[in-house]
N, C-alpha and C. Protein backbone atom coordinates (compact mmCIF):
# COMPACT_ATOMS: atom_id res chain seq x y z
N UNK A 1 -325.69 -6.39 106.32
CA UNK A 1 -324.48 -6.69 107.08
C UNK A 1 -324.40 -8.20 107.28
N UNK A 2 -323.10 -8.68 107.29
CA UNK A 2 -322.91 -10.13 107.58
C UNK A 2 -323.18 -10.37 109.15
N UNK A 3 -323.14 -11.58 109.08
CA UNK A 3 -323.19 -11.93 110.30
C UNK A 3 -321.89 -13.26 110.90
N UNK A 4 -321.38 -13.37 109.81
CA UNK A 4 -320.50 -14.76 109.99
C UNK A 4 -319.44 -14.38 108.27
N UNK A 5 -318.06 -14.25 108.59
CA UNK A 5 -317.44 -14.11 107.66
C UNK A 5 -316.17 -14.70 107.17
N UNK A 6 -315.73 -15.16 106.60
CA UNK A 6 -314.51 -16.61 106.12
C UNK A 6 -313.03 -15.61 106.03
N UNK A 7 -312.28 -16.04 106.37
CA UNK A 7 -311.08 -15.35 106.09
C UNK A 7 -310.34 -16.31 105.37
N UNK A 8 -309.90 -16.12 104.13
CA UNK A 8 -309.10 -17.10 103.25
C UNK A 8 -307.86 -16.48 103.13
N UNK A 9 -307.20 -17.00 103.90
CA UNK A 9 -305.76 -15.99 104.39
C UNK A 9 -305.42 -16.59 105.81
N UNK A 10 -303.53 -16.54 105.91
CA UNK A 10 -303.38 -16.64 107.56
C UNK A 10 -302.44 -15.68 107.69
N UNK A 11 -302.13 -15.54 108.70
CA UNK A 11 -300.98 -14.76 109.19
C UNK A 11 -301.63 -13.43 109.75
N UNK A 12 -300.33 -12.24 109.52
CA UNK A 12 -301.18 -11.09 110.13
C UNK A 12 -301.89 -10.34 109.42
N UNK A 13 -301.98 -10.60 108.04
CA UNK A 13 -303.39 -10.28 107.44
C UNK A 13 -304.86 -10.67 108.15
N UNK A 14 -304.54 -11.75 108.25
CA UNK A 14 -306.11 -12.55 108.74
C UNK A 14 -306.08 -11.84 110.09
N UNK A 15 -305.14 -12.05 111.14
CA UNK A 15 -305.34 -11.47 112.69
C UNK A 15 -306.46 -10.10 112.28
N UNK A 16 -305.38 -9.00 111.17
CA UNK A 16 -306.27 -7.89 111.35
C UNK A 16 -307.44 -7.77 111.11
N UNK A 17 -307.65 -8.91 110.04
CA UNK A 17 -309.13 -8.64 109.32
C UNK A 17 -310.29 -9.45 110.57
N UNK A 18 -309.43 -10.81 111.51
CA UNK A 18 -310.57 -10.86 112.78
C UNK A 18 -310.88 -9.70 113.25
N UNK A 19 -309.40 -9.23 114.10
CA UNK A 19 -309.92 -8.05 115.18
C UNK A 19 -310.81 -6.83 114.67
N UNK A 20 -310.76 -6.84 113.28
CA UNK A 20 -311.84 -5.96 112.66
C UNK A 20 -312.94 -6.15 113.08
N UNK A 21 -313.60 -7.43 112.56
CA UNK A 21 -314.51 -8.03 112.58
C UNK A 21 -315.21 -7.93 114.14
N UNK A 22 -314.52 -8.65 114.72
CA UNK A 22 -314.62 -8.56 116.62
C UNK A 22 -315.15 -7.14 116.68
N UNK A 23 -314.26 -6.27 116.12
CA UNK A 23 -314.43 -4.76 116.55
C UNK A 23 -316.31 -4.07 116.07
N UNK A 24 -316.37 -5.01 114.92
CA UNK A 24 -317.59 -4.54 114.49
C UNK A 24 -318.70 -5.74 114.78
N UNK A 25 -318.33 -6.87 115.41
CA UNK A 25 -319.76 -7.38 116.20
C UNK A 25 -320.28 -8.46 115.40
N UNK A 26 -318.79 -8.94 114.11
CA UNK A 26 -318.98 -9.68 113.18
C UNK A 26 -318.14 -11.08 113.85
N UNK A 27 -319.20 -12.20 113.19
CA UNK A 27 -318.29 -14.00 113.74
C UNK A 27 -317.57 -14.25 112.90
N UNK A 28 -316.09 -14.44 113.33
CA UNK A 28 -314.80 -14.87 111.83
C UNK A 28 -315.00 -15.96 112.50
N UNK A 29 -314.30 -16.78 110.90
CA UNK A 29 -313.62 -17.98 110.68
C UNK A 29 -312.48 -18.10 109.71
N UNK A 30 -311.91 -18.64 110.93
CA UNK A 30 -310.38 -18.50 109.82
C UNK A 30 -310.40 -20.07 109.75
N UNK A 31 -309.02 -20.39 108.44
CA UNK A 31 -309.13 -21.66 107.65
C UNK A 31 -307.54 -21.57 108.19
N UNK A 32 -307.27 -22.98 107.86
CA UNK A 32 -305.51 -22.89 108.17
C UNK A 32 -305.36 -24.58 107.62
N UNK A 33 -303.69 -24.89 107.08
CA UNK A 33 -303.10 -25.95 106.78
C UNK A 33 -302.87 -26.31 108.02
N UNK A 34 -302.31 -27.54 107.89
CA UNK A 34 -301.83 -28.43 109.09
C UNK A 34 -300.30 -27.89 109.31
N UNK A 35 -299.92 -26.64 108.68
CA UNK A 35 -298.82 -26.04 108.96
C UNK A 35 -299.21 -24.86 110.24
N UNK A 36 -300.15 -24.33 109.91
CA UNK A 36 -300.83 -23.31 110.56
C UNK A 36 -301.61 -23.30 112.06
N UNK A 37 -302.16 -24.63 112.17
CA UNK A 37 -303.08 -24.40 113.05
C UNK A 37 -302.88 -24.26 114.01
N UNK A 38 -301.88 -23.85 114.71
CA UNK A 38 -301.23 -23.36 116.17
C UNK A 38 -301.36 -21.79 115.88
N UNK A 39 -301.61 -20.79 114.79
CA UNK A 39 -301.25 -19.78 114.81
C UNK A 39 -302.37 -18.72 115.35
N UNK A 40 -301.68 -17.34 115.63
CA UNK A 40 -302.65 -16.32 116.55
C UNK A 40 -304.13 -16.46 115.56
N UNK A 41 -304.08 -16.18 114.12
CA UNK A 41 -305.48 -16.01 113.40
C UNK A 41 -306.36 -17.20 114.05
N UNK A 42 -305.73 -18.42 113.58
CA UNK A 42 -306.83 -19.51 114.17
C UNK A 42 -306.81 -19.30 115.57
N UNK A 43 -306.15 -19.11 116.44
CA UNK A 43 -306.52 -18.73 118.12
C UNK A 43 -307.78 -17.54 117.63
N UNK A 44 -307.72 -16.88 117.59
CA UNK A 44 -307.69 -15.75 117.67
C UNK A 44 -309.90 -15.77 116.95
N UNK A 45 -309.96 -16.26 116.12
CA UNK A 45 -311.26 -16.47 115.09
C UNK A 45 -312.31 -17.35 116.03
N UNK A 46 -313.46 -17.13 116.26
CA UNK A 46 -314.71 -17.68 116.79
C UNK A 46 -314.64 -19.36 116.36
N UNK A 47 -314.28 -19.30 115.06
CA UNK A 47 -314.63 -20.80 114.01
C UNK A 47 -313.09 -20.97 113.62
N UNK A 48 -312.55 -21.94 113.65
CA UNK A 48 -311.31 -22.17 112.42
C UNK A 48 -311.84 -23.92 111.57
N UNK A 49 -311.59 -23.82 110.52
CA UNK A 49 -311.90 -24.79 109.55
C UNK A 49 -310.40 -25.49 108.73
N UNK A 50 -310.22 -26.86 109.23
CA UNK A 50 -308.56 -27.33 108.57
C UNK A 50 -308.97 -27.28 106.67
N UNK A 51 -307.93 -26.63 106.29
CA UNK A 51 -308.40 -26.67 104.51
C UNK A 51 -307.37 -27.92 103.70
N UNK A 52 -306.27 -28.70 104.63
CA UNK A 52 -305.53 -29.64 103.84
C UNK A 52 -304.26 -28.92 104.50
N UNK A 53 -303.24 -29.85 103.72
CA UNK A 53 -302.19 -30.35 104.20
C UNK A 53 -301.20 -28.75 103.98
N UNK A 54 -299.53 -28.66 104.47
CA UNK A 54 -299.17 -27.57 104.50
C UNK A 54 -299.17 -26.72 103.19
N UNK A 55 -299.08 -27.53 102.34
CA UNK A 55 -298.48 -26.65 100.39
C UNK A 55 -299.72 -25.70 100.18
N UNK A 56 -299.78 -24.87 99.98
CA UNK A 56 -300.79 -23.84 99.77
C UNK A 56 -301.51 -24.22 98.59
N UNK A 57 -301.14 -24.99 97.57
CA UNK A 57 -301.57 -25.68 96.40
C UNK A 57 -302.65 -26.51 96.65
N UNK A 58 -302.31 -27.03 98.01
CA UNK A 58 -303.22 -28.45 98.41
C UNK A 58 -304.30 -27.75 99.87
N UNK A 59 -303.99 -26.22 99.91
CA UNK A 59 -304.71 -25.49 101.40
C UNK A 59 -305.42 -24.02 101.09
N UNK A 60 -304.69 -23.53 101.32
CA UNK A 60 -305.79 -21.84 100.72
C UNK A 60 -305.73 -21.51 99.04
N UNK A 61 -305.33 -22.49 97.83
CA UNK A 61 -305.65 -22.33 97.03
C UNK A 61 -306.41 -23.30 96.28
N UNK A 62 -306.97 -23.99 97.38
CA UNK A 62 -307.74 -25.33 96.89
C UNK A 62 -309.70 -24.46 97.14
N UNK A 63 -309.89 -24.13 95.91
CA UNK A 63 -310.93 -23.35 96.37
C UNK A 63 -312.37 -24.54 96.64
N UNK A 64 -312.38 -25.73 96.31
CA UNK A 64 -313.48 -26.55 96.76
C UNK A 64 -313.23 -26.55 98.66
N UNK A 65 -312.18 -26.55 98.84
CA UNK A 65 -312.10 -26.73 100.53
C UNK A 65 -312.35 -25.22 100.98
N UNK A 66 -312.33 -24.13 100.44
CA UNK A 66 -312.24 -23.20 101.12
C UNK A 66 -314.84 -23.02 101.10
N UNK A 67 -314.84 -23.29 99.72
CA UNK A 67 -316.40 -23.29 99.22
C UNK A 67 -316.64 -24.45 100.61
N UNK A 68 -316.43 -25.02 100.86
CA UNK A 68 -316.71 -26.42 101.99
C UNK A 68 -316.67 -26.08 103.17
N UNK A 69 -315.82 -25.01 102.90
CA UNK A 69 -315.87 -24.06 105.00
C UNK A 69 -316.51 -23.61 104.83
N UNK A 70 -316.93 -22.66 103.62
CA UNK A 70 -318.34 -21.77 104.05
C UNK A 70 -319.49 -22.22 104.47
N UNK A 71 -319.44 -23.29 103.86
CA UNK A 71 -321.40 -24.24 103.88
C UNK A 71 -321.01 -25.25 104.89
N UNK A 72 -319.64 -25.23 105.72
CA UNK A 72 -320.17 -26.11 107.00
C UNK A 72 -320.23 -24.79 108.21
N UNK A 73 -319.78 -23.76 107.96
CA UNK A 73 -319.88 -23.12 108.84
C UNK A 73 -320.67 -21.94 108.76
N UNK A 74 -321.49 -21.79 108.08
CA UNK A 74 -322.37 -20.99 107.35
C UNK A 74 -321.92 -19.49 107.27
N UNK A 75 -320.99 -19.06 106.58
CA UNK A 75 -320.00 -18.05 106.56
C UNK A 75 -320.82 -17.46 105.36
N UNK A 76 -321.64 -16.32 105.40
CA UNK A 76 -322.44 -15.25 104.48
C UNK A 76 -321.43 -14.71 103.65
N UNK A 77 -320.05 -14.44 103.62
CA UNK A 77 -318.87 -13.48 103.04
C UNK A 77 -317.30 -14.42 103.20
N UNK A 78 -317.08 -13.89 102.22
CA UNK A 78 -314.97 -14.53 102.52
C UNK A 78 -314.24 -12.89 102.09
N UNK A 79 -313.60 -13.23 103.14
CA UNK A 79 -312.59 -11.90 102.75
C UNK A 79 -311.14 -12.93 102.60
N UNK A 80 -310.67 -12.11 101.25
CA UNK A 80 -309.56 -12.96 101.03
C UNK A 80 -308.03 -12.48 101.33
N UNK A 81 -308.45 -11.62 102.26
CA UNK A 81 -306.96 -10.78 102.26
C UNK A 81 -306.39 -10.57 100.85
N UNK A 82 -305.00 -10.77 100.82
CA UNK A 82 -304.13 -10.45 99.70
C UNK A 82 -303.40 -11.65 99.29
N UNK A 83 -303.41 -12.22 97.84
CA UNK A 83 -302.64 -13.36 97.37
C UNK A 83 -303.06 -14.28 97.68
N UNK A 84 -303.32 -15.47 97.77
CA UNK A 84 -304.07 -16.62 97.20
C UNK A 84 -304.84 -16.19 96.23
N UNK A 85 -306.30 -16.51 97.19
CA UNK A 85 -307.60 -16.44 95.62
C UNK A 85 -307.72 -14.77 95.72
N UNK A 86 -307.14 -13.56 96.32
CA UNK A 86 -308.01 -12.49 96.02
C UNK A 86 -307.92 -11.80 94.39
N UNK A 87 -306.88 -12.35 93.69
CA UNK A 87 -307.35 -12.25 92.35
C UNK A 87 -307.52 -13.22 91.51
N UNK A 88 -308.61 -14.07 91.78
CA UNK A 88 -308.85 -15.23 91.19
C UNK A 88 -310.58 -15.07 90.65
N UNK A 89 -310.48 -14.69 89.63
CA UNK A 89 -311.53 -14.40 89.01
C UNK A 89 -313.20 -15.74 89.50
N UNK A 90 -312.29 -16.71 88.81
CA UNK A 90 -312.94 -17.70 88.81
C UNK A 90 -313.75 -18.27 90.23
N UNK A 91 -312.49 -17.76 91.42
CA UNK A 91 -313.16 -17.95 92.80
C UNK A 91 -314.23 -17.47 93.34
N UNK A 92 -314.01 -15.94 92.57
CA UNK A 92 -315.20 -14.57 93.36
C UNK A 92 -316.90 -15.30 92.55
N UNK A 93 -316.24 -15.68 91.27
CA UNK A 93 -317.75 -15.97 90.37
C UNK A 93 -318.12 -17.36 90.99
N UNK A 94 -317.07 -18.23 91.65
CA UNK A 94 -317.93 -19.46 92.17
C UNK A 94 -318.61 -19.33 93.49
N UNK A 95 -317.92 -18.13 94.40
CA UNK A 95 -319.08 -18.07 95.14
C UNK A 95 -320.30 -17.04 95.22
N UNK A 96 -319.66 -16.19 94.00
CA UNK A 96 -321.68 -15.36 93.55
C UNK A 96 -322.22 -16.75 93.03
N UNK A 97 -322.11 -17.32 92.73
CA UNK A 97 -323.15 -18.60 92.20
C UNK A 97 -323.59 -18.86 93.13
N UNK A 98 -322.86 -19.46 95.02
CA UNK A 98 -323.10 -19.98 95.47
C UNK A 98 -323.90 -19.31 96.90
N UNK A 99 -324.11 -17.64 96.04
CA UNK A 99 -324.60 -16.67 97.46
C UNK A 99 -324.07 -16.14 98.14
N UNK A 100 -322.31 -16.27 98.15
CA UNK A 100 -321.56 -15.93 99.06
C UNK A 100 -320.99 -14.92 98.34
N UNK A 101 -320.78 -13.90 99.47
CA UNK A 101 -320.00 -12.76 98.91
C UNK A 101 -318.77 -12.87 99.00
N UNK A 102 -318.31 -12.13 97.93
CA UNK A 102 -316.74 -12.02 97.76
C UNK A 102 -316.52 -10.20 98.05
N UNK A 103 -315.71 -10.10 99.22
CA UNK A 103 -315.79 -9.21 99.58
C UNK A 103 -313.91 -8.61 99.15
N UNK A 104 -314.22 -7.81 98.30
CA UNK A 104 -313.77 -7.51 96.99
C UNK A 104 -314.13 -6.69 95.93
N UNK A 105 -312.99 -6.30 94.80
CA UNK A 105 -313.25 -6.00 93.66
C UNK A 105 -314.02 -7.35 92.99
N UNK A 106 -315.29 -6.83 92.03
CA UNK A 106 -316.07 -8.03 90.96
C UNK A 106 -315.09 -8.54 90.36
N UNK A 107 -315.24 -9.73 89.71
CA UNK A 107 -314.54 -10.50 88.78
C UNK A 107 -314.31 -9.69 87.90
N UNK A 108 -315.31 -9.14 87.40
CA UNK A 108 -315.15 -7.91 85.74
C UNK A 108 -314.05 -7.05 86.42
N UNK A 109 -313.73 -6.20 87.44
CA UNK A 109 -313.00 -5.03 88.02
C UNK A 109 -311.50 -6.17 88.27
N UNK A 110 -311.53 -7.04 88.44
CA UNK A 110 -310.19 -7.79 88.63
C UNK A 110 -309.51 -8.19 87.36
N UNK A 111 -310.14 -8.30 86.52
CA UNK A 111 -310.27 -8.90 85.12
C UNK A 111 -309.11 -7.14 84.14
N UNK A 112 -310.45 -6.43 84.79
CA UNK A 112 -309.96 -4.96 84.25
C UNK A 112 -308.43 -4.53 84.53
N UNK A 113 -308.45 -4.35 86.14
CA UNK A 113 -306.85 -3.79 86.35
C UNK A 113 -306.40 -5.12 86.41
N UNK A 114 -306.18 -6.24 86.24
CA UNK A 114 -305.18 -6.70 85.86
C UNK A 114 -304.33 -7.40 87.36
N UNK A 115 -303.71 -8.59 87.32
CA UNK A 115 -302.83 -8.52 88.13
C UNK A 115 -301.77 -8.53 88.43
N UNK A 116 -301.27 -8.39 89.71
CA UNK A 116 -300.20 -7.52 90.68
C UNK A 116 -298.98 -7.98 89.58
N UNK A 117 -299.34 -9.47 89.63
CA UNK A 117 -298.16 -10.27 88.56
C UNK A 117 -297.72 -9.43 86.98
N UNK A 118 -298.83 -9.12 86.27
CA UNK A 118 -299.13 -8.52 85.01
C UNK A 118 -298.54 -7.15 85.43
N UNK A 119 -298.96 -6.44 86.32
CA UNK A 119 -298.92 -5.00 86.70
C UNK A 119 -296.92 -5.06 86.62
N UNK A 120 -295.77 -6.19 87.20
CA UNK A 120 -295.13 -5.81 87.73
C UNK A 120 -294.20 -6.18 86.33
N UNK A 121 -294.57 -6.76 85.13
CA UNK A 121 -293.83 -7.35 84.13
C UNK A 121 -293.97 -5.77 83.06
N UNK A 122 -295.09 -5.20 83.61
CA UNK A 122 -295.11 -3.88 82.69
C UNK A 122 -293.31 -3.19 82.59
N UNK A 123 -293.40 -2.29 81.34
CA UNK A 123 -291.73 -0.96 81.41
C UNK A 123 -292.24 -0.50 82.69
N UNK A 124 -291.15 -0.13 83.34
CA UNK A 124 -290.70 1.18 83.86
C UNK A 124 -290.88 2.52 82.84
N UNK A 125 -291.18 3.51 83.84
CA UNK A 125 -291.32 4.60 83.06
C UNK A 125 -290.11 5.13 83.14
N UNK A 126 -289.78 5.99 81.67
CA UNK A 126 -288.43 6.54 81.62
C UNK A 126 -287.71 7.93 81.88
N UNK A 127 -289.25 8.37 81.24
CA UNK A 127 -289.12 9.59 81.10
C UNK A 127 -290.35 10.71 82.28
N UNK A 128 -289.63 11.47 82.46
CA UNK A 128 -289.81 12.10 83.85
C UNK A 128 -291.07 13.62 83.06
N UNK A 129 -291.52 13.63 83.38
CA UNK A 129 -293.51 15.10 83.23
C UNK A 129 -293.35 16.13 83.82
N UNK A 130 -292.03 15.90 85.18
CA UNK A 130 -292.57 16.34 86.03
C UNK A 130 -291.69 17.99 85.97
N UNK A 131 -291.53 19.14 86.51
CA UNK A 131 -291.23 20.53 85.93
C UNK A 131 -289.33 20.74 86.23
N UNK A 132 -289.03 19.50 87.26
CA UNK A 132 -287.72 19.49 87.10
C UNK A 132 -286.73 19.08 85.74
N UNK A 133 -287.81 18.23 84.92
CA UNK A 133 -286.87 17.34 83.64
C UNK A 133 -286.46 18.35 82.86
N UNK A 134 -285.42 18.19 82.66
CA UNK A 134 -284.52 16.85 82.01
C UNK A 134 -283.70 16.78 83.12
N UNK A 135 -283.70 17.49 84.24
CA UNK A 135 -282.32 16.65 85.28
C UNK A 135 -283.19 15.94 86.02
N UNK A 136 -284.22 15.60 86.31
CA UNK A 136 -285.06 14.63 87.17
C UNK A 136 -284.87 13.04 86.74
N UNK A 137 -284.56 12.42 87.70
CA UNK A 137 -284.43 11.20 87.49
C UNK A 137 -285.67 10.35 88.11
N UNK A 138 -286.52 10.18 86.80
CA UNK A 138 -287.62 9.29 87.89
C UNK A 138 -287.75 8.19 88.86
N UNK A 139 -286.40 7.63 88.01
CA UNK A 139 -286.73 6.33 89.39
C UNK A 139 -284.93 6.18 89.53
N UNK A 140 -284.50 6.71 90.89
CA UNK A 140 -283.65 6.60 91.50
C UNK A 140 -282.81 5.16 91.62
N UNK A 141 -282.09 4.63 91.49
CA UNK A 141 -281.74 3.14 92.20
C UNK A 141 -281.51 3.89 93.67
N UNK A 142 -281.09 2.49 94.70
CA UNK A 142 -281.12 2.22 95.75
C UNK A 142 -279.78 3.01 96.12
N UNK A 143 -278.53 2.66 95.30
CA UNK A 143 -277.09 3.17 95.54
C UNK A 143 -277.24 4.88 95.73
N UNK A 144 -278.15 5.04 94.31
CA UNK A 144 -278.07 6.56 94.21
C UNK A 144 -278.91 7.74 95.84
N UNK A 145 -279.38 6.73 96.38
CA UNK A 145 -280.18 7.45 97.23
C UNK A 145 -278.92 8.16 98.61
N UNK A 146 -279.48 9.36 99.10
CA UNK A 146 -278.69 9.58 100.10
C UNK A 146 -279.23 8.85 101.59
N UNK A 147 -278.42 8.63 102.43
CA UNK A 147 -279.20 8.50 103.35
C UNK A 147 -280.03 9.61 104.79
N UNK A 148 -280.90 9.19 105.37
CA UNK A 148 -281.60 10.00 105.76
C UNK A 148 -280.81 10.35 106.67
N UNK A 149 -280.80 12.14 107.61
CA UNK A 149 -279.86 12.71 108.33
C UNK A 149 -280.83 12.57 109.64
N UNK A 150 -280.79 12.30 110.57
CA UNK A 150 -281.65 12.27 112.34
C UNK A 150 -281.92 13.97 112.07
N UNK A 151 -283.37 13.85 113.00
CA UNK A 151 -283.44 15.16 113.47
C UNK A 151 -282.75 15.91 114.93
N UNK A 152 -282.85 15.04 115.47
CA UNK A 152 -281.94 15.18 116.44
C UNK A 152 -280.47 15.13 116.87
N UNK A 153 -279.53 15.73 117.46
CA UNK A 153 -278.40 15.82 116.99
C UNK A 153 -277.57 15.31 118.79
C-alpha cells in the first residue's frame, strides 16, 4: 500500500480521487497551474505542488514537472485521473523506471486498447445482431428519440 500519492489531474476528478484517498488513510498531492491554485483539489490535498503556467501544454502535460513533484514530495504512486498523461504510454514507462507507480492500465494494455481518440475515429456500427433486425435501428439519432413520459402524473 502507498503511503503518499500524486494526483496528475484537477478539478472534480482529482477532489474525488483525494477524498478517496483521505477515506483510506492515504497522503494526496495534488499539482495545479497558476490557473488553478485557488481550487477545492489543491485546498482540499495534504501537499499541492505548482507544475507551470496556465496552458496545460506548459502544466499537467509537462511530464518532467509532474516526475519533479514526485521526488520533491516523495509521492510512491500518481494517479492520473482521465486525459492528460493517463494514456501516455511514454509517461507510465518513465515513472516504472523511476519506481513510481502508475496507477493504471501498463503501457503494453494502453498500447493494446488503443486510445479514446483512436477508439472515437473508428465506423459506427450499421448493422443491428440483435433479434429485432431488420426493423431495429442501432443507433438512433437524437431527433428520432421520444421523450421520456414522468411517472407521476
Amino acid at each position: 500500500m502507498f503511503t503518499k500519492v500524486l494526483i496528475a489531474n484537477r478539478g472534480e476528478i482529482a477532489v474525488r480521487i483525494i477524498r478517496t484517498l483521505k477515506r483510506m488513510g492515504i497522503g494526496s498531492v495534488a499539482v495545479y497551474s497558476d490557473a488553478d491554485r485557488f481550487t477545492k483539489a489543491v485546498q482540499l490535498a495534504d501537499e499541492a505542488i505548482r507544475l507551470g503556467p496556465a496552458p496545460a501544454a506548459e502544466s499537467y502535460l509537462d511530464v518532467e514537472a509532474v516526475l519533479a513533484a514526485c521526488k520533491a514530495t516523495g509521492a510512491q504512486a500518481v494517479h492520473p485521473g482521465y486525459g492528460f498523461l493517463s494514456e501516455n504510454t511514454a509517461f507510465a514507462r518513465r515513472l516504472e523506471a523511476e519506481g513510481i507507480t502508475f496507477i493504471g492500465p501498463t503501457p503494453e494494455n494502453i498500447e493494446a486498447f488503443g486510445s479514446s481518440t483512436r477508439l472515437a475515429s473508428w465506423p459506427k456500427p450499421t448493422v443491428c445482431h440483435c433479434s429485432q433486425a431488420p426493423t431495429c435501428s442501432p443507433l438512433p439519432s437524437r431527433r428520432s428519440r421520444q421523450p421520456r413520459r414522468s411517472a407521476t402524473r
